[in-house]
Protein backbone atom coordinates (compact mmCIF):
# COMPACT_ATOMS: atom_id res chain seq x y z
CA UNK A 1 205.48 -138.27 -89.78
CA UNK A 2 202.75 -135.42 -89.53
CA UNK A 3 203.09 -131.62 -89.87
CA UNK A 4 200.83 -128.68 -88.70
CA UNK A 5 199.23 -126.65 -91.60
CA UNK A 6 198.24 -123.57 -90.37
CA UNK A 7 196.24 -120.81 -92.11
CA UNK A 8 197.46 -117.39 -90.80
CA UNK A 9 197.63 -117.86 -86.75
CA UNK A 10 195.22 -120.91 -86.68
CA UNK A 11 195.71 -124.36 -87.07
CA UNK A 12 193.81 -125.20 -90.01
CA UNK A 13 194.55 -129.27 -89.89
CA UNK A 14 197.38 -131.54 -90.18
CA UNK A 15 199.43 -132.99 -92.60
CA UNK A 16 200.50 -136.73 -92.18
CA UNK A 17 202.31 -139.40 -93.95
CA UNK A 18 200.50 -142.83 -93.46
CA UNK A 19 201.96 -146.42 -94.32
CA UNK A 20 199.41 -147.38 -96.54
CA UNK A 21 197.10 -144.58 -97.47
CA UNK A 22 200.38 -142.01 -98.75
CA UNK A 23 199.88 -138.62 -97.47
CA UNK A 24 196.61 -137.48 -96.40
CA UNK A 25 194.86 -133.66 -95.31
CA UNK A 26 192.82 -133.94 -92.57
CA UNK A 27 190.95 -130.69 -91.42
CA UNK A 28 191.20 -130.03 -87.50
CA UNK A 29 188.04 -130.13 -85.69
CA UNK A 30 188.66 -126.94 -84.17
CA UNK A 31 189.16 -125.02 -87.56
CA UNK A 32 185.65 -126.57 -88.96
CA UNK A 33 183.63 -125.15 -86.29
CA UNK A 34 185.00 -121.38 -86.80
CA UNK A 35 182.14 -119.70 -88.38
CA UNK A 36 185.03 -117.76 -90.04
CA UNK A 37 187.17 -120.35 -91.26
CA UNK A 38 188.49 -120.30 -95.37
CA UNK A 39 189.28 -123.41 -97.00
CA UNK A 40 193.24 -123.81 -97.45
CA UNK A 41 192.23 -124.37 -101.39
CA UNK A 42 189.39 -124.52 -103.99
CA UNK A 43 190.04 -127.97 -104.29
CA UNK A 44 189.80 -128.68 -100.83
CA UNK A 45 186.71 -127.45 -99.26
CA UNK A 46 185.73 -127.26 -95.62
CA UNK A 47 185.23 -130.86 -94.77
CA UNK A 48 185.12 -133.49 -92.02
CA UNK A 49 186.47 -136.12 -94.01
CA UNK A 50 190.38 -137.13 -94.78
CA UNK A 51 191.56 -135.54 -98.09
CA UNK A 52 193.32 -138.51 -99.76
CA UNK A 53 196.98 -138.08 -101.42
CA UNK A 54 195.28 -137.59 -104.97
CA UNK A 55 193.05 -135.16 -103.74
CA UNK A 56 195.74 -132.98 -101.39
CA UNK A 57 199.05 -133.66 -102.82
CA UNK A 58 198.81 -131.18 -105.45
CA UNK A 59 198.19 -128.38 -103.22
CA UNK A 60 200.84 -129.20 -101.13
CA UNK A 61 203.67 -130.47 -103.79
CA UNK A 62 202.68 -127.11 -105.29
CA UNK A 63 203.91 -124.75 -102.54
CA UNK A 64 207.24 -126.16 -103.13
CA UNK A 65 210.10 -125.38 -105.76
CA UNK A 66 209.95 -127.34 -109.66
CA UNK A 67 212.35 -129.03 -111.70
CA UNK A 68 215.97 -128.54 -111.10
CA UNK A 69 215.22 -126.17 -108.55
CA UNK A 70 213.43 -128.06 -106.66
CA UNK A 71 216.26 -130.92 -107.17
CA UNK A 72 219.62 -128.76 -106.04
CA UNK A 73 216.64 -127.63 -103.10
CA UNK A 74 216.86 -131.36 -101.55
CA UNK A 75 220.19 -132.05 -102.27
CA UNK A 76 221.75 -129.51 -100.37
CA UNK A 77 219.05 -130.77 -97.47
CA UNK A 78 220.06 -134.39 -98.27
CA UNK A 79 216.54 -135.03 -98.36
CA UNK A 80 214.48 -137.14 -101.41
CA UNK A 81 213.34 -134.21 -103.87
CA UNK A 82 210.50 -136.91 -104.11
CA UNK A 83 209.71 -136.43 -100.52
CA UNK A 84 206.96 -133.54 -100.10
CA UNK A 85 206.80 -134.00 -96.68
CA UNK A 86 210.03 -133.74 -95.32
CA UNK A 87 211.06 -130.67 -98.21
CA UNK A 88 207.69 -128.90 -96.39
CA UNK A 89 209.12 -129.64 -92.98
CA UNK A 90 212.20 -127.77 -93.89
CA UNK A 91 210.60 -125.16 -95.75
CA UNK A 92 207.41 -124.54 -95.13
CA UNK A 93 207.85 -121.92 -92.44
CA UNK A 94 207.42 -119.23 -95.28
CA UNK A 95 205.06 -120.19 -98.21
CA UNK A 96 203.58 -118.70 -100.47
CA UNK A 97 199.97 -116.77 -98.95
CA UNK A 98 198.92 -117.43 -95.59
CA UNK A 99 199.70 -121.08 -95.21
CA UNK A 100 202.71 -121.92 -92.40
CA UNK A 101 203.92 -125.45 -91.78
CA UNK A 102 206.18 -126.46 -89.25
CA UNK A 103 206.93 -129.60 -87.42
CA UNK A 104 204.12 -131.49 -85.25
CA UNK A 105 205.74 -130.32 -81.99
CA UNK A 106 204.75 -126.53 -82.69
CA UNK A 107 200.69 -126.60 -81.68
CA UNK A 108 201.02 -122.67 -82.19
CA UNK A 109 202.21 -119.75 -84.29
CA UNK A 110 203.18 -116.86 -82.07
CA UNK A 111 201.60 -114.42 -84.19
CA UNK A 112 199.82 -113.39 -87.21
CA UNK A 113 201.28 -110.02 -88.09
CA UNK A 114 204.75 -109.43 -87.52
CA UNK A 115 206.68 -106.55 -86.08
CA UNK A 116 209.66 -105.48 -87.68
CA UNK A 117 211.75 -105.90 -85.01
CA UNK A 118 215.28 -108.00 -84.51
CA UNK A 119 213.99 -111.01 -83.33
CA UNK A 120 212.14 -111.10 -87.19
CA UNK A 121 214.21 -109.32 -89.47
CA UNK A 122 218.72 -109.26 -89.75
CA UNK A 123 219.89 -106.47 -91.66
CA UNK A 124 221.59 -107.29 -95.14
CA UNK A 125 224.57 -105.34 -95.85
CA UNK A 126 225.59 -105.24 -99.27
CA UNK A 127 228.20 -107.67 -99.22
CA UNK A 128 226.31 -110.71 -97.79
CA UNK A 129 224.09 -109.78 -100.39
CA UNK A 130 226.48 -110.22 -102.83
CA UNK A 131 227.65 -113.30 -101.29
CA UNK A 132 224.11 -114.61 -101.62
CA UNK A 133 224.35 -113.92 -105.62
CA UNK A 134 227.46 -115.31 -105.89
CA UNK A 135 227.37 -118.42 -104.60
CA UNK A 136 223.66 -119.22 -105.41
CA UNK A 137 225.10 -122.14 -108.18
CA UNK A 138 226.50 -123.78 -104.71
CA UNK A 139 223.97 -122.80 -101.99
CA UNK A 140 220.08 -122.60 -103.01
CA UNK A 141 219.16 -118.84 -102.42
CA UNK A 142 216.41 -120.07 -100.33
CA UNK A 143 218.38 -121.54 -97.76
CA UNK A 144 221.00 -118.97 -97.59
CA UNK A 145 220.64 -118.41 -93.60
CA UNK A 146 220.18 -121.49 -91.34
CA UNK A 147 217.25 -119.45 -89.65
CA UNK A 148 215.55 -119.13 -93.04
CA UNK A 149 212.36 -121.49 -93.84
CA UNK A 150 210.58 -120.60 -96.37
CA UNK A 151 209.30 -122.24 -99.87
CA UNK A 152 208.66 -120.22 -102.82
CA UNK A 153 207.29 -122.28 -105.78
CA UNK A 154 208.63 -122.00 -109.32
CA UNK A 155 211.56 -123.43 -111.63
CA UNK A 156 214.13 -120.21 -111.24
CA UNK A 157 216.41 -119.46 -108.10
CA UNK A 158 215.13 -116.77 -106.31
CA UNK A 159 215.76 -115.01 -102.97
CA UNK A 160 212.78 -113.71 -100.65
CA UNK A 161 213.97 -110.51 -98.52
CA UNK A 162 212.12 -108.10 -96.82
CA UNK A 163 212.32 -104.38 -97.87
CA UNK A 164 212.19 -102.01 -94.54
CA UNK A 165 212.72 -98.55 -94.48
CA UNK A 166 214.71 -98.50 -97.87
CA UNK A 167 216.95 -101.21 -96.68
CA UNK A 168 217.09 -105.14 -97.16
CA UNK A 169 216.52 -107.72 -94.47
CA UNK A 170 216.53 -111.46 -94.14
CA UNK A 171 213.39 -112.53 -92.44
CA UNK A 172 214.36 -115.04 -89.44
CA UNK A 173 212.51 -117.85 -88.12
CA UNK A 174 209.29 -118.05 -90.79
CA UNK A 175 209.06 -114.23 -90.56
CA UNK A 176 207.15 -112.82 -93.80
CA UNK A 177 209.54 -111.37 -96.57
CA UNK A 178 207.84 -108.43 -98.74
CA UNK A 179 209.90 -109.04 -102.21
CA UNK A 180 211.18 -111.33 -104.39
CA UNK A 181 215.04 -111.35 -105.78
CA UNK A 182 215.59 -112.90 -108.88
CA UNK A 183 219.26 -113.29 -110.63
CA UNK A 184 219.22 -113.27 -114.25
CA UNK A 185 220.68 -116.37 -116.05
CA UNK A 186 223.27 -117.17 -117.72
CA UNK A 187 224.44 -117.31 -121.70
CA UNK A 188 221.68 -117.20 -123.59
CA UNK A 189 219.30 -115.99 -121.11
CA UNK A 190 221.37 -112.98 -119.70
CA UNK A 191 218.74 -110.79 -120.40
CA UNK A 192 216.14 -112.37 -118.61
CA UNK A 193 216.01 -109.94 -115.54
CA UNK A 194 215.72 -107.11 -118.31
CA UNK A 195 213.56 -109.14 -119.93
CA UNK A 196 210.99 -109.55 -117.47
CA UNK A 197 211.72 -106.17 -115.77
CA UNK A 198 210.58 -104.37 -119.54
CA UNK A 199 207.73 -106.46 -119.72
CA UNK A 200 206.47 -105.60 -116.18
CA UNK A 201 206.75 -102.46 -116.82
CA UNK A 202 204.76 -102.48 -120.00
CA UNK A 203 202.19 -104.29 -118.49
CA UNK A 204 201.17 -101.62 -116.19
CA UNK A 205 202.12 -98.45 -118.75
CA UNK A 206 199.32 -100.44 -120.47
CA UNK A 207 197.16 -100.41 -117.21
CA UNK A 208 197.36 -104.32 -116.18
CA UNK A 209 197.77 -104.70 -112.29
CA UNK A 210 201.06 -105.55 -111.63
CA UNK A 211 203.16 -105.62 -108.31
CA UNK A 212 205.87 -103.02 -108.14
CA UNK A 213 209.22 -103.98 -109.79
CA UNK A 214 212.80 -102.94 -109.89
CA UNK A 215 216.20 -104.26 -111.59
CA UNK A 216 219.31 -104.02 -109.76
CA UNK A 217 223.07 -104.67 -109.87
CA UNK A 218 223.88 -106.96 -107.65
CA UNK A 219 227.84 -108.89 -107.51
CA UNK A 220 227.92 -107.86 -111.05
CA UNK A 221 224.66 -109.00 -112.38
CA UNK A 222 220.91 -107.72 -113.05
CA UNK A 223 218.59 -109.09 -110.51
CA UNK A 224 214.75 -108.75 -111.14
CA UNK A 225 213.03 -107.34 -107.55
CA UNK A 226 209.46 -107.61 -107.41
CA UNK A 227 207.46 -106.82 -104.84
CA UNK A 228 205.01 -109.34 -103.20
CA UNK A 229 201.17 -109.00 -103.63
CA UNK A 230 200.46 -111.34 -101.12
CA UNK A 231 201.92 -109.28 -98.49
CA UNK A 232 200.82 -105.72 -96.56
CA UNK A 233 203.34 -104.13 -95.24
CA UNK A 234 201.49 -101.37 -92.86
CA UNK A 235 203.65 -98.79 -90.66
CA UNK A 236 205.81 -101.04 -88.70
CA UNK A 237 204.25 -104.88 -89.43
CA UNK A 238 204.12 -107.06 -91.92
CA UNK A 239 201.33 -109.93 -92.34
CA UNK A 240 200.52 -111.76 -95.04
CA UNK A 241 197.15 -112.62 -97.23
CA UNK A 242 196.60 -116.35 -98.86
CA UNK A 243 197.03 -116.86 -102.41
CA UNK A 244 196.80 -120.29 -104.98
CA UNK A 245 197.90 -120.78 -108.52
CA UNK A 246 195.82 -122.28 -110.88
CA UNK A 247 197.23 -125.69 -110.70
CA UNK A 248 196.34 -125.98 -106.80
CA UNK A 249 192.83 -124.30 -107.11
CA UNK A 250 192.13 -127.11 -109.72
CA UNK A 251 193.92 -129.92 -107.91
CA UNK A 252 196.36 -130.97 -110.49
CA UNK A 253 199.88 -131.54 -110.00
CA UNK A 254 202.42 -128.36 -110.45
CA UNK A 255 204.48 -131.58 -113.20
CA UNK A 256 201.10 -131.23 -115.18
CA UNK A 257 201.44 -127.52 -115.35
CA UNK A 258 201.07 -127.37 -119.24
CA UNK A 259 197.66 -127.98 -121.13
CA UNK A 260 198.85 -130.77 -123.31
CA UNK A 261 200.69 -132.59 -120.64
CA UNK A 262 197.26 -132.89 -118.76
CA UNK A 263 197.54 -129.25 -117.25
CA UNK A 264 194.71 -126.61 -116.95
CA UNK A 265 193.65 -124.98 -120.47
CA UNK A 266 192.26 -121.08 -120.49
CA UNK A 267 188.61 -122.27 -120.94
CA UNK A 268 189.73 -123.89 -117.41
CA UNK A 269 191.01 -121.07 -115.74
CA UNK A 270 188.55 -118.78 -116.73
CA UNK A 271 185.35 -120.57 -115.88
CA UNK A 272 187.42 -121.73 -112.48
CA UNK A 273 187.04 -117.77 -111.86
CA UNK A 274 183.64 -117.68 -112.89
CA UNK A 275 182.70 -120.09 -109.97
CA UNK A 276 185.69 -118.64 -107.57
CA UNK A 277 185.84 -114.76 -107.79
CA UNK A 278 183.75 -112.72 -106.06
CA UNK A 279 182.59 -110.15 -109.00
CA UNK A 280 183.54 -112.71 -111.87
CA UNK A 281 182.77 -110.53 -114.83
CA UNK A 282 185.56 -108.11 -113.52
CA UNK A 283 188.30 -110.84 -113.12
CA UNK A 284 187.63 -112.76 -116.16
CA UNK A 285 188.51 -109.77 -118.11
CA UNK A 286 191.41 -108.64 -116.33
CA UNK A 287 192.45 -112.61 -117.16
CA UNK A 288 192.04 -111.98 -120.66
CA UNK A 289 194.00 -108.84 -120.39
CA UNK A 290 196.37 -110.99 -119.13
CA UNK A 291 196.19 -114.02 -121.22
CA UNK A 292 196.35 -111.52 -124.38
CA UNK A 293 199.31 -109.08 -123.12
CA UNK A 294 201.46 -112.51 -122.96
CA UNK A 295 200.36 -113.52 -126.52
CA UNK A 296 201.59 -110.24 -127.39
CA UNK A 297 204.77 -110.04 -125.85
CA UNK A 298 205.50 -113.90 -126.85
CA UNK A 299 205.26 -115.40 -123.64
CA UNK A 300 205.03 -119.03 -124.84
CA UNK A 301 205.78 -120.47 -120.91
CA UNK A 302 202.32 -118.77 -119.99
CA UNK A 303 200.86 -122.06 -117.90
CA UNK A 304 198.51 -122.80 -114.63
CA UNK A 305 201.10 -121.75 -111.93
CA UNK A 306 201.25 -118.45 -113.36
CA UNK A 307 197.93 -117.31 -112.80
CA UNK A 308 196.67 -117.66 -109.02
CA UNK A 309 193.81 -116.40 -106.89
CA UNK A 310 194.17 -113.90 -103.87
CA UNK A 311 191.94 -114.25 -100.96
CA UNK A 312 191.45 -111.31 -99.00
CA UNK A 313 189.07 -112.24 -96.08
CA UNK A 314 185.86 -113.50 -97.86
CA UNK A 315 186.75 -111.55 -100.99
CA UNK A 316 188.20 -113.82 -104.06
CA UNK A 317 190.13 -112.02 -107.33
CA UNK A 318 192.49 -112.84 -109.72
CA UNK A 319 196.13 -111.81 -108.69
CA UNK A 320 198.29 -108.95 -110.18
CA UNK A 321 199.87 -110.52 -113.32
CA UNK A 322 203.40 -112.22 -112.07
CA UNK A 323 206.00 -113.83 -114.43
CA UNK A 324 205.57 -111.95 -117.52
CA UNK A 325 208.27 -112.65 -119.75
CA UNK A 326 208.53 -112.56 -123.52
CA UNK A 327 210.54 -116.04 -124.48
CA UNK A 328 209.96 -115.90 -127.77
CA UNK A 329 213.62 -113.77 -127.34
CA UNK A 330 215.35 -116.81 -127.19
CA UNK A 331 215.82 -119.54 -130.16
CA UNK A 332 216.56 -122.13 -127.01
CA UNK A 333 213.22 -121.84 -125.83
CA UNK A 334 210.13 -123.02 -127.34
CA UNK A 335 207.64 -121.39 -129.37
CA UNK A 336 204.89 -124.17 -128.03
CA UNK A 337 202.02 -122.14 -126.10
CA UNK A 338 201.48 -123.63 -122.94
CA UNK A 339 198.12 -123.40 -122.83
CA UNK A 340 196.16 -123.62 -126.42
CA UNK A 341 194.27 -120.61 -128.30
CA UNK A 342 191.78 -121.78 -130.29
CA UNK A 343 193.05 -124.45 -132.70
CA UNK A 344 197.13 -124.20 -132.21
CA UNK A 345 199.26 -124.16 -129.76
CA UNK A 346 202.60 -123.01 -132.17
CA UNK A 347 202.19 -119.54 -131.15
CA UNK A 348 203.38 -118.12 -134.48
CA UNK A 349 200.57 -119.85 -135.96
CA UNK A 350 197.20 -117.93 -134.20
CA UNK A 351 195.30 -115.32 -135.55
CA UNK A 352 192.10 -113.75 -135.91
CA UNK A 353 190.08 -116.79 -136.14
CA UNK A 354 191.70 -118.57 -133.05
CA UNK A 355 190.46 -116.23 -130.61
CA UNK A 356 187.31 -116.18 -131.90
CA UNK A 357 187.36 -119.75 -131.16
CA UNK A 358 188.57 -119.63 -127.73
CA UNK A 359 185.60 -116.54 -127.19
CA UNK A 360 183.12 -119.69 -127.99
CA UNK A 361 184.79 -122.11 -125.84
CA UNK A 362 184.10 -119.08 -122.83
CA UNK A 363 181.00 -118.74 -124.18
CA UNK A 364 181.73 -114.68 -124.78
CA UNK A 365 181.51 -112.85 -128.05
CA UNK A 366 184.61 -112.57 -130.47
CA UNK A 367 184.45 -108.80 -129.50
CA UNK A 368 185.78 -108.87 -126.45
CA UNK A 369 189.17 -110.47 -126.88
CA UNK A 370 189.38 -108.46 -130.15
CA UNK A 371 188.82 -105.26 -127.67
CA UNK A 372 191.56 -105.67 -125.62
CA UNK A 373 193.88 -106.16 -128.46
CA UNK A 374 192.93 -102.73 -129.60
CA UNK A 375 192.92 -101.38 -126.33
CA UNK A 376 196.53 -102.43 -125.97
CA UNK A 377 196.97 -100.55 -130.10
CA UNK A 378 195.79 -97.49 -129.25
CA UNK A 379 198.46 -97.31 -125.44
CA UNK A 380 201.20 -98.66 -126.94
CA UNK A 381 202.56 -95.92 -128.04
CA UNK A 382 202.58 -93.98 -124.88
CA UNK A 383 203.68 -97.29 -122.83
CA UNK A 384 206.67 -97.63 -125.09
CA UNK A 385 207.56 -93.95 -124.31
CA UNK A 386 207.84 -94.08 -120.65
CA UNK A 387 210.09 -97.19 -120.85
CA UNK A 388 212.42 -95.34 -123.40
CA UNK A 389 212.95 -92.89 -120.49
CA UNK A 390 213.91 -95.50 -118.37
CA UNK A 391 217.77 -95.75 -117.46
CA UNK A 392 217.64 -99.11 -116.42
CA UNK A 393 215.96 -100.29 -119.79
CA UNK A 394 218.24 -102.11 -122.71
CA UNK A 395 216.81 -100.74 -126.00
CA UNK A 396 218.40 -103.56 -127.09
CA UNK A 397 216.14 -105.80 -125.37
CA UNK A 398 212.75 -103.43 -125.42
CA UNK A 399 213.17 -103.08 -129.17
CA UNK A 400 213.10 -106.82 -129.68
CA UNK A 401 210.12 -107.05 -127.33
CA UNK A 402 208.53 -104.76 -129.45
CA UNK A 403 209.10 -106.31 -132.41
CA UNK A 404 207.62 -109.29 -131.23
CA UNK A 405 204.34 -107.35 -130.22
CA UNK A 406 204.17 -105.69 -133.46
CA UNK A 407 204.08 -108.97 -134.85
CA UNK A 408 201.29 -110.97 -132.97
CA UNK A 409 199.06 -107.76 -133.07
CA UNK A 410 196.25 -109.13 -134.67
């Protein structure tokens, strides 16, 4: 069996499943001889050689669902959730960034940017939407609509729609969607769409870049809406710009996503933007920004596929912070760090002296973590203001989240 892999309009190589070499990445000759061409990954460069199954399947695996997600995903397909292939041949019309896959038979994408017109995008009244919500436990959001292929990695259900005009649409046939829908869970976890919608919103009052949000009521429950940053919508098209977590840049596997289960560390990430970025020194400090703003709001689920590069053209930066969400709410949920500061990974266990040894494993002075703590100190104030204006905001919820800051402010 062997799929396309296409990078924006062009046919960037091929995807194949061999009898006794696994799957393999081969680059097409074509695509190598563009002067213009991008690699599909940092950890698979512009090559003429095959990319073996160690060396490709975690890029690959990693555009597709995790966990139990990924799980009630090939069930409802009646396909192995073990199978990469065949889950990317169903769903890999719409991936995350600028990557397309689709069946062997289509040698060509018909375009690049699309138009908003019928043939891409259904209206959504506000009753299928509902339906959508309601049945999600039954029928994976992301095949909702037999015309919809598209693969959106992570462990939580989540819808991709495309906002046009002011209204919601379902994008047909591998057409890009421009946000991401998000029901919040239940028991326990109820608040989890106000969870993450308050600390969104805190992380740009504090002046972190952050996609727009929103939180809505949708079949009687708060869905998180965020909007997508790998996607420009401009006057009537939308088109799309290519993005990788951490855990594909660095070619490990998305079930390795946490440090001590072999998954990237900070000192990892960090110096993987020193060598990536295109003006490092900028985006290794707006990754500290982030890596300290989720220390602060007790984000202990902080790993590898929640940090990714954006690629716009030949420019490389660090993406808008995505997934921001302070578990440290919930007793269910562990208080193990993800990734390790300094000597511990219990999170109520760091302090001063940690991040003063993770500043020597980045080979930076103590000072500049310490900076950004009191950079945070001195907004806070103002930050919290603006949310307490907010309608949509629990003050249930924002007070606990605050608490929790107050408490790892070092």
């Amino acid at each position: 069996m062997r799929l396309n892999v296409f990078f924006g309009k062009e046919k960037a190589g091929t995807l194949e499943s061999t009898g006794n070499r696994g799957l393999v990445f081969k680059y097409d000759q074509d695509y190598l001889s563009r002067t213009d061409s991008i690699p599909l990954s940092a950890s698979l460069p512009l090559k003429n050689e095959e990319f073996s199954q160690k060396q490709c399947l975690p890029f690959f695996s990693g555009l597709l669902p995790e966990e139990d997600f990924r799980k009630k995903i090939a069930d409802f397909l009646h396909i192995s959730e073990t199978s990469t292939l065949k889950l990317l041949e169903a769903l890999g019309g719409e991936c995350a960034g600028l990557i397309t896959i689709t069946p062997e038979e289509n040698a060509e994408l018909q375009e690049l940017v699309y138009p908003l017109t019928k043939d891409h995008y259904a209206p959504l009244d506000g009753k299928r939407m509902e339906e959508f919500i309601e049945q999600m436990n039954t029928r994976p959001l992301m095949k909702a609509d037999d015309q919809l292929r598209l693969s959106l990695a992570g462990a939580q259900e989540k819808l991709a729609l495309a906002k046009l005009d002011g209204e919601w649409h379902l994008p047909l046939n591998g057409a890009p969607s421009t946000h991401i829908l998000k029901p919040t869970r239940n028991g326990e976890l109820s608040s989890l769409a106000q969870n993450e919608y308050i600390c969104m919103k805190l992380a740009k009052n504090l002046g972190l870049s952050v996609p727009e949000v929103d939180l809505l009521k949708i079949a009687g429950k708060e869905v998180f809406v965020v909007e997508r940053y790998d996607r420009i919508v401009k006057k009537n098209e939308i088109q799309r710009l290519h993005q990788e977590d951490f855990c594909q840049a660095l070619g490990m596997m998305s079930s390795s996503k946490y440090q001590n289960d072999g998954g990237p560390g900070i000192a990892d990430i960090f110096n993987a933007i020193k060598n990536s970025c295109s003006v490092p020194a900028l985006e290794t400090r707006k990754f500290l920004t982030y890596v300290v703003f989720n220390f602060l709001i007790g984000n202990c689920d902080s790993h590898g596929k929640n940090y990714s590069l954006l690629y716009k053209g030949k420019d490389t930066e660090l993406s808008p912070l995505y997934d921001a969400v302070s578990t440290r709410m919930y007793k269910a949920l562990t208080e193990k760090l993800s990734m390790k500061i300094g000597k511990h990974y219990e999170i109520q266990k760091v302090d001063r002296e940690d991040f003063s040894i993770l500043a020597e494993s980045l080979d930076i002075k103590p000072a500049a973590i310490i900076n950004i703590f009191n950079e945070f100190g001195k907004k806070l104030d103002s930050a919290q203001k603006t949310l307490n204006e907010d309608e949509k905001v629990s003050k249930k919820v924002l007070d606990g989240i605050l608490s929790i800051i107050e408490s790892n402010m070092i």
